[in-house]
Protein backbone atom coordinates (compact mmCIF):
# COMPACT_ATOMS: atom_id res chain seq x y z
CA UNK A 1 -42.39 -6.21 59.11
CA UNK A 2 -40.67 -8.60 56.77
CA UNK A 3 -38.10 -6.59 54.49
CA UNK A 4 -37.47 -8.15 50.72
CA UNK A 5 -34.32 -7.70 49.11
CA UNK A 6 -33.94 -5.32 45.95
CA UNK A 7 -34.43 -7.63 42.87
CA UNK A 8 -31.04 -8.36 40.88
CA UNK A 9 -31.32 -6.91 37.55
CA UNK A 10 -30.96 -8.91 34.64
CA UNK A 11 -28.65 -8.37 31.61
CA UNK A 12 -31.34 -6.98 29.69
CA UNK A 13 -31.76 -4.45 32.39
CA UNK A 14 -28.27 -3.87 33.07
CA UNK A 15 -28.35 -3.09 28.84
CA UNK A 16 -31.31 -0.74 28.89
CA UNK A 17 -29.61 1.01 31.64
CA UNK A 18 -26.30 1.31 30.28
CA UNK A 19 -27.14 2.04 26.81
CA UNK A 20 -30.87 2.81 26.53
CA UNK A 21 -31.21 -0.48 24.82
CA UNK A 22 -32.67 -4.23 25.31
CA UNK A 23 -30.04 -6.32 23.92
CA UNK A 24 -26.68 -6.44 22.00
CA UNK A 25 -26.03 -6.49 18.15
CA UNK A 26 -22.90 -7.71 16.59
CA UNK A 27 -22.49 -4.24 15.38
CA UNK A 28 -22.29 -3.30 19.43
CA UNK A 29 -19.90 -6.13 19.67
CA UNK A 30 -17.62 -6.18 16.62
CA UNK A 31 -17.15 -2.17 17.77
CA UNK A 32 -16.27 -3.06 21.35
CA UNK A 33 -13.68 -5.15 19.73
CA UNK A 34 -12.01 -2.71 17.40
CA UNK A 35 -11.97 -0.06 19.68
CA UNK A 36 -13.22 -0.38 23.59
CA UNK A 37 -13.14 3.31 23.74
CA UNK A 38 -15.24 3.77 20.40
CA UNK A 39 -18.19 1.96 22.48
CA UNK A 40 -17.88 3.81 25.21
CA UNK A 41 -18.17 7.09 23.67
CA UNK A 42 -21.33 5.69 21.17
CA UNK A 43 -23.12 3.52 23.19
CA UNK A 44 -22.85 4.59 26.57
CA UNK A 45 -21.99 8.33 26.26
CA UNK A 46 -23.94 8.53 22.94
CA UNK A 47 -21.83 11.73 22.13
CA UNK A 48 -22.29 12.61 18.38
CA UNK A 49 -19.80 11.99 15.86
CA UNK A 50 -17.20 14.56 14.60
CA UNK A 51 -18.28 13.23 11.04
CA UNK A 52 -19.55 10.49 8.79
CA UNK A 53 -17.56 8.73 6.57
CA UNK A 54 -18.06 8.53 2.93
CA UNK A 55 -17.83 4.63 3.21
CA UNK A 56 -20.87 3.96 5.50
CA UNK A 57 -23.37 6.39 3.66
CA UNK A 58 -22.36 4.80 0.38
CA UNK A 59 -22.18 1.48 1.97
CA UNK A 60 -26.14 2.30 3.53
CA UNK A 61 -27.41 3.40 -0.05
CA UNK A 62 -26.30 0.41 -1.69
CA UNK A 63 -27.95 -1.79 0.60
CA UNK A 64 -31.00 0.63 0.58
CA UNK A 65 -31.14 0.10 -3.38
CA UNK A 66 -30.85 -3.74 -2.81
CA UNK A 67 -33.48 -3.80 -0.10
CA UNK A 68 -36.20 -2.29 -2.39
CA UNK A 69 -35.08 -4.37 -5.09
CA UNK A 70 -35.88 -7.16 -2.85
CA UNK A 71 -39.38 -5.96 -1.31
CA UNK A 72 -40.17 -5.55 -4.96
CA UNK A 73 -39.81 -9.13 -6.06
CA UNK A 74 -41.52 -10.36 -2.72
CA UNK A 75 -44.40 -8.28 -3.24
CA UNK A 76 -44.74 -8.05 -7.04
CA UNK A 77 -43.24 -10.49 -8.00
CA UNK A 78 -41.02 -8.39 -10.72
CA UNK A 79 -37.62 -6.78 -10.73
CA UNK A 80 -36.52 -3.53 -10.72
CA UNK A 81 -34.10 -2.16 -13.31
CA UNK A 82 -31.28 -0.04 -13.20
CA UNK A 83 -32.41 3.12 -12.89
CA UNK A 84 -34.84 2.40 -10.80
CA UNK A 85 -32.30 1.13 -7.93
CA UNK A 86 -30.10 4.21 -8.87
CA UNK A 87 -32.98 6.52 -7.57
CA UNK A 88 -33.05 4.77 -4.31
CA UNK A 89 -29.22 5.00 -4.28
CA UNK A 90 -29.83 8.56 -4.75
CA UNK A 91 -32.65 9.34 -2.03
CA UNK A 92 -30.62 7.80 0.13
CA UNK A 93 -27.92 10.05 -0.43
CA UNK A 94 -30.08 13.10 -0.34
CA UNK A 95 -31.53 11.95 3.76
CA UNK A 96 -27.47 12.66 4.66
CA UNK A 97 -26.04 15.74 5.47
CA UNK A 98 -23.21 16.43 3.42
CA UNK A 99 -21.55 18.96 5.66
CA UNK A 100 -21.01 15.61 8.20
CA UNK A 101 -19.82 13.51 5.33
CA UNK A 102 -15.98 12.99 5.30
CA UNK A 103 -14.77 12.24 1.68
CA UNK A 104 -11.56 10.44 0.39
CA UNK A 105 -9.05 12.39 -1.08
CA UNK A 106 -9.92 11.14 -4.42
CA UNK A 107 -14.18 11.02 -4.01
CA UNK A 108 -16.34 13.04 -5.46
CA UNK A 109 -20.36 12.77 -5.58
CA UNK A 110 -20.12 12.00 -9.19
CA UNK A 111 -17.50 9.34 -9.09
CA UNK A 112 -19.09 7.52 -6.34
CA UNK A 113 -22.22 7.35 -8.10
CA UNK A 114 -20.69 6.26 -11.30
CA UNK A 115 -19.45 3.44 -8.99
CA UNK A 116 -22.88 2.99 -7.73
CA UNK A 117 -24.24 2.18 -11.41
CA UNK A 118 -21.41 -0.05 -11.65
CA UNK A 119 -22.29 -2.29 -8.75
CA UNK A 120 -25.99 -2.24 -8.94
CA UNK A 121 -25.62 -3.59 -12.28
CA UNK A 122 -22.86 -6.37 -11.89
CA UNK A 123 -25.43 -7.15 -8.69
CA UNK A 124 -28.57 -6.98 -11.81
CA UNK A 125 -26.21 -9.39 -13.95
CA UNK A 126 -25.39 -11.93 -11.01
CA UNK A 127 -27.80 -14.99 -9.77
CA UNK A 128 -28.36 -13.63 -6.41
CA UNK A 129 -31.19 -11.20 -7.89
CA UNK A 130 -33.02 -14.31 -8.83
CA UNK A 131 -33.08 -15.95 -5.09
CA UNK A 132 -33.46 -19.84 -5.99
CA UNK A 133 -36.83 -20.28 -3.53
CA UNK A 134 -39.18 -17.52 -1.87
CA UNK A 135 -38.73 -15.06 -0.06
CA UNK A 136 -39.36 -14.56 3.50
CA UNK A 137 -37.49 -11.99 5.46
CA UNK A 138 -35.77 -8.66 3.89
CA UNK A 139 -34.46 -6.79 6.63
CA UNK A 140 -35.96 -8.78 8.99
CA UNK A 141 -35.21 -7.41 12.66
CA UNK A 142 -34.71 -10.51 15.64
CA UNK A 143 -34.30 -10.06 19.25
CA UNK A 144 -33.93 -13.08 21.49
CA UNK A 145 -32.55 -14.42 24.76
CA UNK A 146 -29.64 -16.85 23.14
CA UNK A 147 -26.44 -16.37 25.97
CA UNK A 148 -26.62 -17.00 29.42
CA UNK A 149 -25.99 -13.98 31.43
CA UNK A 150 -26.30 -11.89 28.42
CA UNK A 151 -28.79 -9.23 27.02
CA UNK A 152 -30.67 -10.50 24.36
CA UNK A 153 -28.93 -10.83 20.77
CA UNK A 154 -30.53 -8.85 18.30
CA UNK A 155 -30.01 -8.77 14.67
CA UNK A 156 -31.47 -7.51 11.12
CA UNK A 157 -31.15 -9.64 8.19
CA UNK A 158 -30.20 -8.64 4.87
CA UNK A 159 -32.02 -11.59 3.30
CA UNK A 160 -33.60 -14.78 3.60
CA UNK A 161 -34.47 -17.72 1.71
CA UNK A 162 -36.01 -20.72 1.84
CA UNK A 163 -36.65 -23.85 -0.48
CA UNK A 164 -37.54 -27.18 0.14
CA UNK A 165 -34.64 -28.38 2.41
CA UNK A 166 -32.48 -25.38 3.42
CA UNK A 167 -32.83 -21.84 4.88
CA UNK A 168 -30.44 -19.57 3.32
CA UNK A 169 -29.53 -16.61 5.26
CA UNK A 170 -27.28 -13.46 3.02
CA UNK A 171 -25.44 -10.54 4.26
CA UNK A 172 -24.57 -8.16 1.55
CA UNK A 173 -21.07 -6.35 2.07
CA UNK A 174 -19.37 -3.55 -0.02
CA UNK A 175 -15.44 -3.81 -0.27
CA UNK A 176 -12.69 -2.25 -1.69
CA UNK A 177 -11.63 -5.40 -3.02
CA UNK A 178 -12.30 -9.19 -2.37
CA UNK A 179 -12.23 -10.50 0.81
CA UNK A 180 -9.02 -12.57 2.14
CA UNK A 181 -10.19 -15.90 4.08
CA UNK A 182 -8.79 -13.84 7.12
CA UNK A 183 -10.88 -10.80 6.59
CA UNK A 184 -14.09 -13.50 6.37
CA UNK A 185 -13.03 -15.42 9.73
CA UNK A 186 -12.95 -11.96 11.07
CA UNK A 187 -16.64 -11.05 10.35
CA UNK A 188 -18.31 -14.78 10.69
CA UNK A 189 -19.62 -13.68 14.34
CA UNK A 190 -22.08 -11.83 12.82
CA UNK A 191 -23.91 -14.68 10.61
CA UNK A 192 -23.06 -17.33 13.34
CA UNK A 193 -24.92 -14.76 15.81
CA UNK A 194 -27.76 -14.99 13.03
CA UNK A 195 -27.49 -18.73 12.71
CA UNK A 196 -28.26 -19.13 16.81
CA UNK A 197 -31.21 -16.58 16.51
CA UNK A 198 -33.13 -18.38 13.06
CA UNK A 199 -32.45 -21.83 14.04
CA UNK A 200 -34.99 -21.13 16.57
CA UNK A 201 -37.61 -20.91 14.01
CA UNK A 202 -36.64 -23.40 11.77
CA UNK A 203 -35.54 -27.21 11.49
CA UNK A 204 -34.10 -26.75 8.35
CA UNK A 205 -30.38 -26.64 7.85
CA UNK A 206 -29.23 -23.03 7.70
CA UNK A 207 -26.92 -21.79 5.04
CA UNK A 208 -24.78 -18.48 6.11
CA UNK A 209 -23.31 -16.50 3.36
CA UNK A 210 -21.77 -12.86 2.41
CA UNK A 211 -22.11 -11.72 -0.62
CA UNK A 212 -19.22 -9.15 -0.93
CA UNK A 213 -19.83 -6.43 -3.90
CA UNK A 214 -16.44 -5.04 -4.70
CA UNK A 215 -15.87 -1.21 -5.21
CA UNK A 216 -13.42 -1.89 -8.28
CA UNK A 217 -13.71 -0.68 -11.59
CA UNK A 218 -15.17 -3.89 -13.31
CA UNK A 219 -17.26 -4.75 -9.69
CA UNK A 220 -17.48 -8.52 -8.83
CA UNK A 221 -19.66 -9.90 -6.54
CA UNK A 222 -18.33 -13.42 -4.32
CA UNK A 223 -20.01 -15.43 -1.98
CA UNK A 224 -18.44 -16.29 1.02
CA UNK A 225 -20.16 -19.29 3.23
CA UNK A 226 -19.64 -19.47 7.15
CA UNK A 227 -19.71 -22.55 8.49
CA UNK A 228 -22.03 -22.97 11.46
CA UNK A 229 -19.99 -26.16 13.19
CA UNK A 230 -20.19 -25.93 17.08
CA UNK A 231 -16.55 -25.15 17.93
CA UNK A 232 -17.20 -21.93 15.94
CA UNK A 233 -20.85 -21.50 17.34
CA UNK A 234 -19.56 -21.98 21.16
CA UNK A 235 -16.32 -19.57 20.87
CA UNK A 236 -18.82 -16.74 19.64
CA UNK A 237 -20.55 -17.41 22.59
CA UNK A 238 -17.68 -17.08 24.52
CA UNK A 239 -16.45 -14.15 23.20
CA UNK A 240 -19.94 -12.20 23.47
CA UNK A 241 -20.13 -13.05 27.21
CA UNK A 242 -16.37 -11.80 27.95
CA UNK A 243 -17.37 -8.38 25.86
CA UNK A 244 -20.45 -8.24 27.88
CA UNK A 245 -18.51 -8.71 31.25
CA UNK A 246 -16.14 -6.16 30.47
CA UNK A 247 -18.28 -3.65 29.10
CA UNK A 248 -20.31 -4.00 32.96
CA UNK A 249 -16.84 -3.55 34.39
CA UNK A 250 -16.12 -0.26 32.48
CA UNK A 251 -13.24 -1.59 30.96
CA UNK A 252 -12.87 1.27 28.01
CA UNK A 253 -9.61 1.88 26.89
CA UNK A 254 -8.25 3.25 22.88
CA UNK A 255 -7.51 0.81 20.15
CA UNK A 256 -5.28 3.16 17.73
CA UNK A 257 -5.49 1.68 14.30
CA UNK A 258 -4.00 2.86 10.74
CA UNK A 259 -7.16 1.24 9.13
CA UNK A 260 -10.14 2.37 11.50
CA UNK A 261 -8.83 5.90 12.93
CA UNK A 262 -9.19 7.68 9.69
CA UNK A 263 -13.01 7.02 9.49
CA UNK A 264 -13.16 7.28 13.23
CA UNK A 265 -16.05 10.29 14.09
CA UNK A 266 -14.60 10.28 17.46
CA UNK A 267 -10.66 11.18 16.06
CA UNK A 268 -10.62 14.86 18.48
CA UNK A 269 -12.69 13.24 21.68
CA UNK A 270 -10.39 10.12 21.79
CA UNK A 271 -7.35 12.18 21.48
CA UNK A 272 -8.11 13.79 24.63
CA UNK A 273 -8.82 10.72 26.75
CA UNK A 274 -6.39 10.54 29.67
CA UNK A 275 -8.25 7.00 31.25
């Protein structure tokens, strides 16, 4: 009787296994590098959160209202007004439940959607609600093979645009305030992760840019480009397959930080953890 060898599992495998999914995001990634620990306990354990901060629903209802504005012009071909993208901010707030929700010490319900109006219509007044070009991915979910040894990369896109000679690919962002250069070197991985998944399906040059809304009083809305160059592209690379090698080694360990501990769901679990 001839006796074959157990096949080796892939990465994808090894991720379905692990995590109960296919493939990596940079969300996956960008957590595994704030906290190791934080990973562990949402991707692998999957234990529920403690709470929800204020900042991501918010942050999710904006982008909500800015998605339908979006699907709107693509299929319509008209925009939205203000109220209109206020009721999606709404709805979206309504799907949450507010006993989870952790608040500022200075939020209220009423103040954030004041703030809401504020930034939907400074994002109404600005260019980028009249893309230059059509149209052709809003939300747009990828999932590819793109790192050797790793599971595949997968990504949604805010928005995407094309004209004549260039693809132009936008993540929106909410902020407290505009971003520093370092706080945009420190979240380029995720639109140079993009860049390797839509050049792909494309031979046009690809344009990466934020578009950071700020939470301020007068909101302002600045782009932020990422340069795709190949020094950048290859130390992303390098990065995602050392997070992916560690993460197969078990290597979880706390991060404590002053900015992300506070909105941490995980606060009570991770101050239990003994290794």
């Amino acid at each position: 009787m001839i006796a074959f060898a157990d096949p080796v599992p892939n990465a994808t495998d090894i991720a379905q296994r692990l995590t109960g999914r296919s493939y990596l995001s940079w969300s996956a990634v960008s957590t595994y590098l704030k906290c190791a620990l934080r990973y562990q306990y949402r991707y692998l354990d999957q234990f529920p959160e403690e709470f929800v901060s204020s900042n991501l629903i918010f942050g999710s209802a904006i982008h909500a209202s800015l998605e339908v504005y979006f699907q709107e012009q693509l299929a319509a071909r008209r925009s939205l007004d203000l109220d209109a993208l206020l009721a999606v901010y709404h709805e979206s707030w309504s799907r949450a439940d507010l006993q989870d929700v952790r608040f500022g010490k200075t939020e209220t319900m009423t103040g954030l959607g004041q703030l809401a109006e504020r930034m939907l219509q400074a994002f109404l007044d600005n260019d980028l609600s009249r893309p230059a070009g059509s149209i052709i991915g809003i939300e747009e979910e990828m999932q590819s093979p793109v790192i050797a040894d790793c599971p595949d990369l997968f990504a949604r896109l805010d928005l995407m645009v094309e004209d004549e000679t260039t693809m132009t690919i936008t993540d929106f962002k909410t902020a407290r305030s505009r971003w520093s250069p370092a706080e945009t070197d420190a979240s380029e991985g995720q639109l140079l992760i993009y860049h390797e998944l839509v050049r792909q399906f494309t031979d046009k040059p690809i344009r990466l840019q934020f578009a950071v809304i700020t939470k301020t009083k007068q909101p302002d809305i600045e782009l932020r480009t990422i340069d795709p160059d190949p020094q950048r592209i290859a130390r992303i690379r390098r990065l995602i397959q050392n997070v992916w090698t560690s993460i197969q080694a078990g290597v979880f360990y706390p991060v404590p930080s002053a900015m992300n501990c506070p909105t941490c769901g995980y606060r009570d679990r991770c101050s239990r953890w003994i290794g």
